[in-house]
N, C-alpha and C. Protein backbone atom coordinates (compact mmCIF):
# COMPACT_ATOMS: atom_id res chain seq x y z
N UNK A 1 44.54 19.10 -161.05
CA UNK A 1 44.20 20.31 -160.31
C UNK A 1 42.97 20.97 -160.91
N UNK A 2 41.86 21.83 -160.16
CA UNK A 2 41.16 22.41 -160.50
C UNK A 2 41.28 23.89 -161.85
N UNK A 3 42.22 23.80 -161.80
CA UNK A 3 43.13 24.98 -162.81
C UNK A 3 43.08 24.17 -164.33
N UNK A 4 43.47 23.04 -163.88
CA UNK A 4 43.18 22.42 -165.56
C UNK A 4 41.82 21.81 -166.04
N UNK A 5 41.34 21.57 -165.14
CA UNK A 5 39.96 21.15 -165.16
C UNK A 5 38.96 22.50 -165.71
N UNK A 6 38.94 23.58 -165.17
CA UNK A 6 37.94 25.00 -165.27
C UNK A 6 39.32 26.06 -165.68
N UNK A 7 38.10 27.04 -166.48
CA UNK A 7 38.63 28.60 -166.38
C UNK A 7 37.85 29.11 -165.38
N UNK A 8 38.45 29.66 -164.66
CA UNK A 8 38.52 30.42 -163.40
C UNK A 8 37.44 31.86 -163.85
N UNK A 9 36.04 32.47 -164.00
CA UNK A 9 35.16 33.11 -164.25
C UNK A 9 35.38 34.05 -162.69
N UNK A 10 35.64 33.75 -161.86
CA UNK A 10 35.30 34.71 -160.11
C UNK A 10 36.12 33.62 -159.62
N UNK A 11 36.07 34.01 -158.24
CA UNK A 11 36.98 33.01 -157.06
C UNK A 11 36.23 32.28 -157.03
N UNK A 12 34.56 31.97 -157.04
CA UNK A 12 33.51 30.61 -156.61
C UNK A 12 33.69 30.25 -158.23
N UNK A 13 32.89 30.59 -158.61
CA UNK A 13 32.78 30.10 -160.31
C UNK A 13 33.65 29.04 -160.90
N UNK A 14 33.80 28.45 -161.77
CA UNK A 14 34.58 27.84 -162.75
C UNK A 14 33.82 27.54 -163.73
N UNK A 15 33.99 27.32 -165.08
CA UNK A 15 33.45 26.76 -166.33
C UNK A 15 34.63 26.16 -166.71
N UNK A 16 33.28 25.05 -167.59
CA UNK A 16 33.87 23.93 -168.50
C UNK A 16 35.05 24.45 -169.47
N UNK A 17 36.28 24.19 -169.63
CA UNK A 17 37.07 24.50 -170.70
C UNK A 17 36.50 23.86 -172.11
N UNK A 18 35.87 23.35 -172.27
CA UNK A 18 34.93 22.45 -173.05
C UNK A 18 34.33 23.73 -174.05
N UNK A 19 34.08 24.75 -173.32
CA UNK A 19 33.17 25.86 -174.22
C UNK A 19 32.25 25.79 -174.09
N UNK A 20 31.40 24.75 -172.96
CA UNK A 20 29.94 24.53 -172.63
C UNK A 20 29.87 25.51 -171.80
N UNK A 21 28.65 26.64 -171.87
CA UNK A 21 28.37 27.54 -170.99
C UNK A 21 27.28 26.57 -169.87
N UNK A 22 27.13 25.50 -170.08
CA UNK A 22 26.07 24.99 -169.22
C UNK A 22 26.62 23.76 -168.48
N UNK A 23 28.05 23.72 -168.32
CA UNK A 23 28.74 22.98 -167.16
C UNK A 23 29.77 23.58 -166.54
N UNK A 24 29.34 24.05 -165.12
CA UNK A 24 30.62 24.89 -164.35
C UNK A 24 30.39 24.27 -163.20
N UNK A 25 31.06 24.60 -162.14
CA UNK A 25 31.24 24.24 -160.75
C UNK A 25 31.27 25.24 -159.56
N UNK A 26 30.87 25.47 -158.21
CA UNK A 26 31.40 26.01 -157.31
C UNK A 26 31.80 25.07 -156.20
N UNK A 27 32.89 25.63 -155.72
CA UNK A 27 33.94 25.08 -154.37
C UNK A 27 33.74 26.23 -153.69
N UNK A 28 33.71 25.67 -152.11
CA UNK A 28 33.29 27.22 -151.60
C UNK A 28 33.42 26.30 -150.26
N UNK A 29 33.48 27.08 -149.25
CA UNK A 29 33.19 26.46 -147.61
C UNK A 29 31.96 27.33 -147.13
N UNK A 30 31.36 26.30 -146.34
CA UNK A 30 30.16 26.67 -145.87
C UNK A 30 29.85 27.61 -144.53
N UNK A 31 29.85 28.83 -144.14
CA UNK A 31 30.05 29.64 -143.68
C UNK A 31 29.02 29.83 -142.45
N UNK A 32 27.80 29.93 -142.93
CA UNK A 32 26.75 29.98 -142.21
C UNK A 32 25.47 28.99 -142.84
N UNK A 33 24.74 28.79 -141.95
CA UNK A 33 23.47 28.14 -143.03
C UNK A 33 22.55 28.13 -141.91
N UNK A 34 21.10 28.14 -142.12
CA UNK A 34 19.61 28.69 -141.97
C UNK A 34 18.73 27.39 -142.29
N UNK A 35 17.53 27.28 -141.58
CA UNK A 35 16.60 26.72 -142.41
C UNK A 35 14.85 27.50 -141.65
N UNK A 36 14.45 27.37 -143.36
CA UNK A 36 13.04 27.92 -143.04
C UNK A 36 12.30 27.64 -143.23
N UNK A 37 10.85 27.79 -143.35
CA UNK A 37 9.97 27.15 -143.19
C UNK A 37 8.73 28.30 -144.80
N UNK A 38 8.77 27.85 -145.98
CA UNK A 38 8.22 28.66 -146.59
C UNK A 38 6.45 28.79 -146.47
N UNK A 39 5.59 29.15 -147.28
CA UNK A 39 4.43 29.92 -147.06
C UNK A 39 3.57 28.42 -147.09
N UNK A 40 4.02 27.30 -148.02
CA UNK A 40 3.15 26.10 -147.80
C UNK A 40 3.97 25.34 -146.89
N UNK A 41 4.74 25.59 -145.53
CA UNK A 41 5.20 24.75 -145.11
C UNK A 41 6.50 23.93 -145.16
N UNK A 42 6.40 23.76 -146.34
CA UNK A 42 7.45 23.11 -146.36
C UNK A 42 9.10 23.87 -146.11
N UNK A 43 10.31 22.88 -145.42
CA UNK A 43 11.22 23.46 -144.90
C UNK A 43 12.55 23.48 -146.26
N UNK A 44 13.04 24.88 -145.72
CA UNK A 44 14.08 24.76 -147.15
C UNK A 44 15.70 25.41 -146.17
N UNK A 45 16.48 25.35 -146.89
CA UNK A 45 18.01 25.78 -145.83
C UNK A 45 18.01 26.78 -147.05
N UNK A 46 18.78 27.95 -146.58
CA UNK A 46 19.85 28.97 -147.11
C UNK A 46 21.16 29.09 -146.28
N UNK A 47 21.91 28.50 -147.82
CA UNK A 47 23.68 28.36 -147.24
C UNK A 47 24.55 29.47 -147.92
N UNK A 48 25.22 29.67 -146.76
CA UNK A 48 26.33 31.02 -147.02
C UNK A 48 27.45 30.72 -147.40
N UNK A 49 28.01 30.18 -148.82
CA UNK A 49 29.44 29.87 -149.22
C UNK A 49 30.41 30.74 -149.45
N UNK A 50 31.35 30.85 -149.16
CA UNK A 50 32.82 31.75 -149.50
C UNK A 50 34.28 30.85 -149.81
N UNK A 51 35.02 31.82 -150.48
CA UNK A 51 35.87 31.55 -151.23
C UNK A 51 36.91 32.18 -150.36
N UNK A 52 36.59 32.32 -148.85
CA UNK A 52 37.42 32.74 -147.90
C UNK A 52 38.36 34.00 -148.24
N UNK A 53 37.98 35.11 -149.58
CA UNK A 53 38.74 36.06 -150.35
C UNK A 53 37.68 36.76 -150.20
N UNK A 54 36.79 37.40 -149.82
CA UNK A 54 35.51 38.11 -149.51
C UNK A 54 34.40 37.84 -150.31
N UNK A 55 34.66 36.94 -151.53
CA UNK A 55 33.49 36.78 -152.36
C UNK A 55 32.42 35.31 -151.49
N UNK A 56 30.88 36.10 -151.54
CA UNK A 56 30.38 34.97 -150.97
C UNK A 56 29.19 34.62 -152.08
N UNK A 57 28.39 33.31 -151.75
CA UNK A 57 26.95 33.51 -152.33
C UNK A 57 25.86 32.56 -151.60
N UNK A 58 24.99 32.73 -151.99
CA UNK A 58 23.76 32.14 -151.07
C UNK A 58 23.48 31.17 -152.28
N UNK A 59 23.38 29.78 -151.05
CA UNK A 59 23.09 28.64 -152.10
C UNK A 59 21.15 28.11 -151.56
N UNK A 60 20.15 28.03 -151.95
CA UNK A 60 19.28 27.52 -151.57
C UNK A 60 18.76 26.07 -151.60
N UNK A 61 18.52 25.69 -150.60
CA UNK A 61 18.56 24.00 -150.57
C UNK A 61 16.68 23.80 -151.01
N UNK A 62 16.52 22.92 -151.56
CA UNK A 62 14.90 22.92 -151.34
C UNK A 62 14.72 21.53 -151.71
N UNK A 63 13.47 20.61 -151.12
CA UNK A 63 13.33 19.45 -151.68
C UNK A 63 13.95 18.25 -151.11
N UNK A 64 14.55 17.58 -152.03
CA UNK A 64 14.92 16.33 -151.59
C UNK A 64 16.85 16.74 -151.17
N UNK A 65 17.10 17.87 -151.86
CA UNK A 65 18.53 18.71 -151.35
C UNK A 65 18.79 19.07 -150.39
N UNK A 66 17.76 19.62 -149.72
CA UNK A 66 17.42 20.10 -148.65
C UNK A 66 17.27 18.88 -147.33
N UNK A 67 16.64 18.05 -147.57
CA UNK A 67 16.30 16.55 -146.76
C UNK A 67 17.47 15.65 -146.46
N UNK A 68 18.33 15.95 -147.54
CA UNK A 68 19.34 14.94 -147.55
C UNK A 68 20.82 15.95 -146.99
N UNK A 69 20.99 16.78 -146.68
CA UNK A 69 22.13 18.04 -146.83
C UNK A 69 22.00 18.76 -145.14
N UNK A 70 20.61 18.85 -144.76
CA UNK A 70 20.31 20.16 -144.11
C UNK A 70 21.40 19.87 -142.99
N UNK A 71 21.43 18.80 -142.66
CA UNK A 71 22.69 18.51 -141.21
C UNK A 71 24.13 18.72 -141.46
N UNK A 72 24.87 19.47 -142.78
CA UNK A 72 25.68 19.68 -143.25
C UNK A 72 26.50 20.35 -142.24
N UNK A 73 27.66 20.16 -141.47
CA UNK A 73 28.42 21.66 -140.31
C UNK A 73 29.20 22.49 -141.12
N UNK A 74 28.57 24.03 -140.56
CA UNK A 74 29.87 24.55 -141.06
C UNK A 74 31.07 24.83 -141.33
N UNK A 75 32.00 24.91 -141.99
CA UNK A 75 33.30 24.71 -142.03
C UNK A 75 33.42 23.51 -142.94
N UNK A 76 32.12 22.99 -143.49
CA UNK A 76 32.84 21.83 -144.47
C UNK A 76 33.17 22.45 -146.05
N UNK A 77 33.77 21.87 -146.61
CA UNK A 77 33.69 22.32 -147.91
C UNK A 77 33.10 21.57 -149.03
N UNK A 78 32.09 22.95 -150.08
CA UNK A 78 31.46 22.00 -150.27
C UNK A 78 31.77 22.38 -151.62
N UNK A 79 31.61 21.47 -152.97
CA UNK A 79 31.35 21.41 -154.05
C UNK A 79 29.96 21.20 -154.74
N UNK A 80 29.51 22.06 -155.91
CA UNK A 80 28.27 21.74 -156.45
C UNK A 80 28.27 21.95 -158.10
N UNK A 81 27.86 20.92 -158.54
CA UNK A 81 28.44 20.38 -160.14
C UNK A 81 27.14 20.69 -160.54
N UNK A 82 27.04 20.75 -161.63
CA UNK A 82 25.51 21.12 -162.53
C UNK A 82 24.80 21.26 -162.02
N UNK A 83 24.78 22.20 -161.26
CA UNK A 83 23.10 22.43 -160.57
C UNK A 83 22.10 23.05 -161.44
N UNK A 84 20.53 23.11 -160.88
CA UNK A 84 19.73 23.28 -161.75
C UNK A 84 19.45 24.65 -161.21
N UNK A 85 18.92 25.87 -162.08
CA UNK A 85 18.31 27.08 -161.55
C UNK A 85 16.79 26.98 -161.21
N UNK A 86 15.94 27.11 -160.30
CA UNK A 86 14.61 27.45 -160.48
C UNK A 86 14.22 28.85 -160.60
């Protein structure tokens, strides 16, 4: 279960029980999602995840994430493991 795997930080959140502050996870369903077109062109998605408990967050797709993802429907659920911040 996800309970033994993570400590529970928020309803999206989880961290490593490990004590690594730099491996956590979010589970979340995909609510709404967008795609735009930034200042050089190139196209990026903004996805609306929730924890169906009112907590939400905006995930930004860009790149090759974005290329490979953007046809994602809502209502799926999605998981995202080490992601990187820009």
């Amino acid at each position: 279960m996800l309970t033994e795997l993570c400590t529970h930080h928020s309803a999206l959140l989880c961290r490593s029980k490990t004590g690594s502050d730099d491996k956590w996870a979010t589970i979340a369903v995909l609510t709404e999602k967008g795609t735009k077109e930034s200042a050089s062109g190139r196209a990026y998605s903004i996805w609306r995840l929730s924890d169906l408990q009112g907590t939400n967050v905006s995930l930004f797709l860009f790149g090759k994430a974005q290329t490979g993802l953007w046809k994602e429907t809502e209502g799926s659920i999605i998981a995202v493991f080490g992601p990187e911040v820009c």
